[in-house]
Protein backbone atom coordinates (compact mmCIF):
# COMPACT_ATOMS: atom_id res chain seq x y z
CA UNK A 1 51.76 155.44 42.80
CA UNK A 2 52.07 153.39 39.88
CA UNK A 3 54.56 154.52 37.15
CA UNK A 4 53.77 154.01 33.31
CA UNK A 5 55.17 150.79 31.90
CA UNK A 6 57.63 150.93 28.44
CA UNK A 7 55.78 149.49 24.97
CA UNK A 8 56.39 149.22 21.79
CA UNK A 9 53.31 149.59 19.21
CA UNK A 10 52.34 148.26 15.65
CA UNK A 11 49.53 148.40 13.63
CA UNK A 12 47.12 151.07 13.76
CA UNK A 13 43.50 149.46 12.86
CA UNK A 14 41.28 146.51 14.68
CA UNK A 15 41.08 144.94 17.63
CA UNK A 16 43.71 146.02 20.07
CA UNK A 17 46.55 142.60 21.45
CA UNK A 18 48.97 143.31 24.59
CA UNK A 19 51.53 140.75 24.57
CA UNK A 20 53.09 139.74 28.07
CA UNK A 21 56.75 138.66 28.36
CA UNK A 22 58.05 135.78 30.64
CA UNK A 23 60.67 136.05 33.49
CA UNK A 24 63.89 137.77 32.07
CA UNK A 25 62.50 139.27 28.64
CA UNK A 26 60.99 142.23 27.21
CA UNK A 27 58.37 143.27 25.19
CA UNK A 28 60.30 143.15 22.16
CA UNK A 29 60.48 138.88 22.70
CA UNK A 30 57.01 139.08 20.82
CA UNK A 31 58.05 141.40 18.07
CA UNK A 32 57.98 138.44 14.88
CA UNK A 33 54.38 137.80 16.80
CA UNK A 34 53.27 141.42 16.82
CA UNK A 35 54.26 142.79 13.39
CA UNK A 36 52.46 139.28 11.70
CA UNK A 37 49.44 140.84 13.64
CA UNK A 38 49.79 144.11 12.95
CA UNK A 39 47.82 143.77 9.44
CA UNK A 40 44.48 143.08 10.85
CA UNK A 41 45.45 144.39 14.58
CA UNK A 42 46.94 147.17 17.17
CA UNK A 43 49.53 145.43 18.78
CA UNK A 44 50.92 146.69 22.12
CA UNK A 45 53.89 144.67 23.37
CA UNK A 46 54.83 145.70 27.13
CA UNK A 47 57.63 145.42 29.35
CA UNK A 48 56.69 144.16 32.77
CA UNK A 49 58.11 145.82 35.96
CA UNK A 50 61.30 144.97 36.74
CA UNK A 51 62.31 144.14 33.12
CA UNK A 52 63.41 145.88 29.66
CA UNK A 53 62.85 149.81 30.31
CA UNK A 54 60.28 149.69 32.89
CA UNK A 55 60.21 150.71 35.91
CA UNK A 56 61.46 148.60 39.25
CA UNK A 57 59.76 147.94 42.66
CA UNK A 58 61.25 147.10 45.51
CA UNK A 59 59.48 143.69 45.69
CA UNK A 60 57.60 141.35 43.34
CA UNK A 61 53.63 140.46 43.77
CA UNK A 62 51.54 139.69 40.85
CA UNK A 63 48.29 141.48 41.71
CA UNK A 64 50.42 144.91 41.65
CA UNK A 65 52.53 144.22 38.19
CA UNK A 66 48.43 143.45 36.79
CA UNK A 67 47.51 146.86 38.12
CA UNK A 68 50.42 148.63 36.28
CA UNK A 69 49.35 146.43 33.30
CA UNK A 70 45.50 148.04 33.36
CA UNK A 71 47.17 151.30 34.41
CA UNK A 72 48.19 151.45 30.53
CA UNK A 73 44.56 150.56 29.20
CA UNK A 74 40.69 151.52 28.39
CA UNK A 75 37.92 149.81 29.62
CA UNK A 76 36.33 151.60 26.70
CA UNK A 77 38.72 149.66 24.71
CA UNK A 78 38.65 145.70 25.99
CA UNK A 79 41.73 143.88 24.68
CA UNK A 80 42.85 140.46 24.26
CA UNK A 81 45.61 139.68 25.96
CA UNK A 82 48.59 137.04 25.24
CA UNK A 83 51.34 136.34 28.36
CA UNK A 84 53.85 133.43 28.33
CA UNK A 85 55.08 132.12 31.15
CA UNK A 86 55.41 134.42 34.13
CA UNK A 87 53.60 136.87 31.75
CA UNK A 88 50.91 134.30 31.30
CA UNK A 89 50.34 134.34 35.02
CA UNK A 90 50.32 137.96 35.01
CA UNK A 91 47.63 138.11 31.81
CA UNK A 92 46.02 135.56 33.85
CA UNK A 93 45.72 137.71 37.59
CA UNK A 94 44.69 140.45 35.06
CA UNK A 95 41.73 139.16 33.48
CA UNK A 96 40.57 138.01 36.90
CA UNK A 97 41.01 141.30 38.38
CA UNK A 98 40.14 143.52 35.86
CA UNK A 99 37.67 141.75 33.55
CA UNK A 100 36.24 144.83 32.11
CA UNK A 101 39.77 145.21 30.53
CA UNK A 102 40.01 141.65 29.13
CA UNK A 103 37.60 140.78 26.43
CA UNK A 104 40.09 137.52 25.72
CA UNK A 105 42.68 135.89 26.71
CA UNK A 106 45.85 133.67 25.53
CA UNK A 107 47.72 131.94 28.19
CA UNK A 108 50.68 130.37 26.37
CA UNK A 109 52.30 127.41 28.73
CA UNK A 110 51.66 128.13 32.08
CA UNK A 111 48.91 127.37 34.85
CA UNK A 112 47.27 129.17 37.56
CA UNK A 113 49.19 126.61 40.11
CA UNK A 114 52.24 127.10 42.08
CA UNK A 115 55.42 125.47 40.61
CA UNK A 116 58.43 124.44 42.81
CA UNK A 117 60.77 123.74 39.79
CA UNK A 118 63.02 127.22 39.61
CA UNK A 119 66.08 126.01 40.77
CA UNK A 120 67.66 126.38 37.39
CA UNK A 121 66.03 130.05 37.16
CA UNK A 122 68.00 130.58 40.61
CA UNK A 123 71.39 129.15 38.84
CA UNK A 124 70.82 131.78 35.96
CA UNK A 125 70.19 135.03 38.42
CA UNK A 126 73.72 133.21 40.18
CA UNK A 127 75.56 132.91 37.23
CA UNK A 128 74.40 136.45 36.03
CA UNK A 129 74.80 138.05 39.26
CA UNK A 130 78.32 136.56 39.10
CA UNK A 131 79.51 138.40 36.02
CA UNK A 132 82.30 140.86 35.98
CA UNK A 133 80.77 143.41 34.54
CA UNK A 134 83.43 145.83 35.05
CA UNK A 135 85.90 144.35 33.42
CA UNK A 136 84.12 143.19 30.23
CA UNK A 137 85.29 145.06 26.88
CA UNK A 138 82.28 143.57 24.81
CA UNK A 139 79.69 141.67 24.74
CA UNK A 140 81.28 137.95 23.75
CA UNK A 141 83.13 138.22 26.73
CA UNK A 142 79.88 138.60 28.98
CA UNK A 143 78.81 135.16 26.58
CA UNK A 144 82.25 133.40 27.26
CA UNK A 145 81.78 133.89 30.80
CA UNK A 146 78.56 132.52 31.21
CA UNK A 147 79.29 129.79 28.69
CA UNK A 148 79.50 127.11 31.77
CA UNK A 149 76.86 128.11 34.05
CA UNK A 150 74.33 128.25 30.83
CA UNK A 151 76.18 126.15 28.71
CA UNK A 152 72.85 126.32 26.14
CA UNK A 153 73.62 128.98 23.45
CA UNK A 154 70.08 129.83 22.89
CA UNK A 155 69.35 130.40 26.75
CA UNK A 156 72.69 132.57 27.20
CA UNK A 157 71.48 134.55 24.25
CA UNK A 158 68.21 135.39 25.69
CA UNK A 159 69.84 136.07 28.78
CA UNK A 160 72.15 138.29 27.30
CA UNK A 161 69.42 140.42 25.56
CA UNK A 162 69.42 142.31 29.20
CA UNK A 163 72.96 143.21 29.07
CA UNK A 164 73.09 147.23 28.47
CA UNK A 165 75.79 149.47 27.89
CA UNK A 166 76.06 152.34 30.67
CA UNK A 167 78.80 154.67 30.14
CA UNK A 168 82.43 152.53 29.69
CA UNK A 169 80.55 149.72 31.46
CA UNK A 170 77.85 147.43 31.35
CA UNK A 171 74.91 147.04 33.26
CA UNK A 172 71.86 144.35 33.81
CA UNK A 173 68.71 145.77 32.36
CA UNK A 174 66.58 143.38 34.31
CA UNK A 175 66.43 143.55 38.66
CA UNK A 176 68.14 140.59 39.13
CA UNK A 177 68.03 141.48 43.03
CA UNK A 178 64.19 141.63 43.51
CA UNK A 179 63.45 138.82 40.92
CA UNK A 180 65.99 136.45 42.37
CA UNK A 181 64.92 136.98 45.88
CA UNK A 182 61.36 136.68 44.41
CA UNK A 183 61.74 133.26 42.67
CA UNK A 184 59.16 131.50 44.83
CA UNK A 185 56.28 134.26 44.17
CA UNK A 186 56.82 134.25 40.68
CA UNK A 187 56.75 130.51 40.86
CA UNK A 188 53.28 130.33 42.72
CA UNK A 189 49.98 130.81 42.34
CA UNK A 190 48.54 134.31 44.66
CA UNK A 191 45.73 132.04 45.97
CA UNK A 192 44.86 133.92 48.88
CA UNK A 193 45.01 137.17 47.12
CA UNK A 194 42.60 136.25 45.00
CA UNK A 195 40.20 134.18 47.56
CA UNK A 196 37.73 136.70 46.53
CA UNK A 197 37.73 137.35 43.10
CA UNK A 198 35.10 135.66 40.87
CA UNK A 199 36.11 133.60 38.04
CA UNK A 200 36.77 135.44 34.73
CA UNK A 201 34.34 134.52 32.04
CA UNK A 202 35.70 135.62 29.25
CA UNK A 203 37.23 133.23 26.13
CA UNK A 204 40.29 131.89 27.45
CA UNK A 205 42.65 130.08 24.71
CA UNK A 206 45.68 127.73 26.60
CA UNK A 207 48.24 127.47 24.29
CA UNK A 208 50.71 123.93 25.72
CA UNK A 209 54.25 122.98 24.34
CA UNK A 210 53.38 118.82 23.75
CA UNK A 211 57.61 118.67 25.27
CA UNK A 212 56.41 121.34 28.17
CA UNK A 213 55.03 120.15 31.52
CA UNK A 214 53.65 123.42 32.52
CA UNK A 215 50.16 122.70 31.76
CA UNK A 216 48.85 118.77 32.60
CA UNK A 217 46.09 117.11 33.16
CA UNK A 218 46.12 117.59 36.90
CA UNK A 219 46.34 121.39 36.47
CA UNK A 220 42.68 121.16 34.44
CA UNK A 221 40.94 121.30 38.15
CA UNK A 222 41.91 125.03 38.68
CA UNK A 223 42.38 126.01 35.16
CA UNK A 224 38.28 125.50 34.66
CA UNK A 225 37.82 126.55 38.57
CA UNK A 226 39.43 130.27 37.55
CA UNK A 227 38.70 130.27 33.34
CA UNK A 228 35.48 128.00 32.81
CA UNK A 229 35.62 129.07 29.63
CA UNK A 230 38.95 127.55 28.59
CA UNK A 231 40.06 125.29 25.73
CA UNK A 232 43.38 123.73 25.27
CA UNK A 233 45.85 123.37 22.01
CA UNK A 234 48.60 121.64 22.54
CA UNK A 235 51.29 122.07 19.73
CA UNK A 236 53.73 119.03 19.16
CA UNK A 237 57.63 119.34 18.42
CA UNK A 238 57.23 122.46 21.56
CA UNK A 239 58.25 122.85 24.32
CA UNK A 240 58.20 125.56 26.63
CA UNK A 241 58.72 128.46 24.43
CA UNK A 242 55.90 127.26 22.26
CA UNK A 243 56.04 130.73 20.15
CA UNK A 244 59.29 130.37 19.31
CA UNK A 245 59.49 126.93 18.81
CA UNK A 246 56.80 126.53 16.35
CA UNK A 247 55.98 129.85 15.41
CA UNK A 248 53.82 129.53 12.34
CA UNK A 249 51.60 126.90 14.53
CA UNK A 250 51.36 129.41 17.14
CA UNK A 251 50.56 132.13 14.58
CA UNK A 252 47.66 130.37 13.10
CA UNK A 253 45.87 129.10 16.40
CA UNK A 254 46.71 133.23 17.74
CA UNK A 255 44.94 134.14 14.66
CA UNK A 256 41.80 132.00 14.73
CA UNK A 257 41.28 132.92 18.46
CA UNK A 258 41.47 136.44 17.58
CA UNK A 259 39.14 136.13 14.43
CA UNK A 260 36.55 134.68 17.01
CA UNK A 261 36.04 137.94 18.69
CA UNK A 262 32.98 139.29 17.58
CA UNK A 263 31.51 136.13 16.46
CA UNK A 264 30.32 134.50 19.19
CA UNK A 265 31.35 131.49 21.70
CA UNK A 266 35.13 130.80 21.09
C-alpha cells in the first residue's frame, strides 16, 4: 500500500510544478525556487520516501518512489515536473511511467545512466551514521563532529538540515540504513525495469552544471533513446547543484520552459 508523501505548497493559480529533491534533502531544498514561481504557478515541493517527513520503506527502487510520486497527482491535472539529482532520476522514471501525469519535464544534472562514483556519498552515510547522537547538547556539536569527515561547511550544513530533535535527543530525519545500503541503486539506471516502457514524448528541458560531469556527451545516446524530445542548457560558473549555484540563471531558463507550455514545440 502506498502511504501519502509530505509537501509543502505555494501559489494558488496556473500551471501546477512538483519539485524533486536529491539524495539527503527535502522538499523544502527548492523553497527560494518555488515561492519565485509561485506568482504565475502552483508549486508543490515533495519529500521523497525515505527523506524529510515522509514515509520509509524497507528498501530503495526507483519505479516504486515514482509510484508514490503519481500517488499524490491528477491525470486531469498534467504537471511539469523538476528533480535534481537522485530526484531527477526519479522525475525522470516518472514521466516514463506515468506520462499521462507529466506534461513536462526538468531534469537538472543528472542522466538516465548508471554512475559508479558514490564513494564519497558512502563516507557521508559513515560519518553520519558515526555520530553520537546521544550525547550531543546542540546542534554545533553534531557540526564539530562531523567537521573532519565533511570538512566542506556548505556540505555539513546540508547534511545537517536532517538532524531532528526527538525528546532530550536527536535523531536522523533521513533512513540512513536503507539509503546507505542502497547506494548502488540510487546510483544506477533501472534498465531492466523499464525494458518495456516506451519513450516519454513529452518536452524534456536538461538543465547541466558547465563544472558538473553528470551529464556529457557520451550520456546524449540514452538521454535521446528515453526523452527524444530533449534539449540541453548548460549553465557556466555550476556545478552540480546548478540551482543553487547560479540561481537567477536557473530561474530564468525554469521560467522560459514553463512559459512554453501551451505554446507549442519547446
Amino acid at each position: 500500500m502506498l502511504r501519502p508523501l509530505h509537501t509543502t505548497e505555494f501559489g494558488d493559480h496556473g500551471s501546477r510544478v512538483v519539485f524533486a529533491h536529491g539524495l539527503f534533502g527535502q522538499g523544502r531544498n527548492w523553497t527560494q525556487v518555488g515561492k519565485a514561481l509561485a506568482d504565475r504557478h502552483r508549486v508543490l515541493l515533495v519529500d521523497l520516501p525515505h527523506h524529510g517527513r515522509s514515509p520509509w520503506d524497507d528498501h530503495f527502487d526507483y519505479l516504486r518512489i515514482a509510484d508514490e510520486v503519481a500517488a499524490i497527482l491528477d491525470a486531469d491535472d498534467p504537471v511539469a515536473v523538476v528533480g535534481h539529482s537522485l530526484g531527477g532520476k526519479v522525475a525522470m522514471v516518472l514521466a516514463l511511467t506515468h506520462p499521462e501525469l507529466v506534461e513536462r519535464l526538468c531534469v537538472v544534472d543528472v542522466s538516465p545512466v548508471a554512475y559508479d562514483r558514490l564513494s564519497e556519498f558512502q563516507g557521508y552515510v559513515t560519518a553520519m551514521r558515526g555520530l553520537p547522537l546521544n550525547s550531543l547538547s546542540q546542534r554545533s556539536d553534531a557540526d564539530t563532529a562531523l567537521a573532519e569527515a565533511v570538512p566542506d561547511p556548505t556540505v555539513r550544513g546540508f547534511l545537517l538540515q536532517n538532524l531532528r530533535r526527538d525528546g532530550e535527543g536527536w535523531r536522523w530525519q533521513v533512513n540512513l540504513d536503507v539509503l546507505g545500503e542502497a547506494l548502488p541503486e540510487i546510483g544506477g539506471w533501472p534498465e531492466d525495469q523499464l525494458a518495456d516502457v516506451p519513450p516519454y514524448r513529452g518536452p524534456v528541458l536538461w538543465v547541466a552544471g558547465a563544472g558538473s560531469d553528470y551529464v556529457m556527451p557520451a550520456y546524449a545516446e540514452a538521454m535521446e533513446r528515453w526523452f527524444p524530445a530533449n534539449r540541453l542548457v548548460t549553465v557556466k560558473d555550476a556545478g552540480h547543484w546548478v540551482h543553487s549555484e547560479q540561481p537567477a540563471v536557473f530561474l530564468e531558463v525554469l521560467r522560459r520552459f514553463l512559459d512554453a507550455a501551451g505554446s507549442g514545440p519547446s
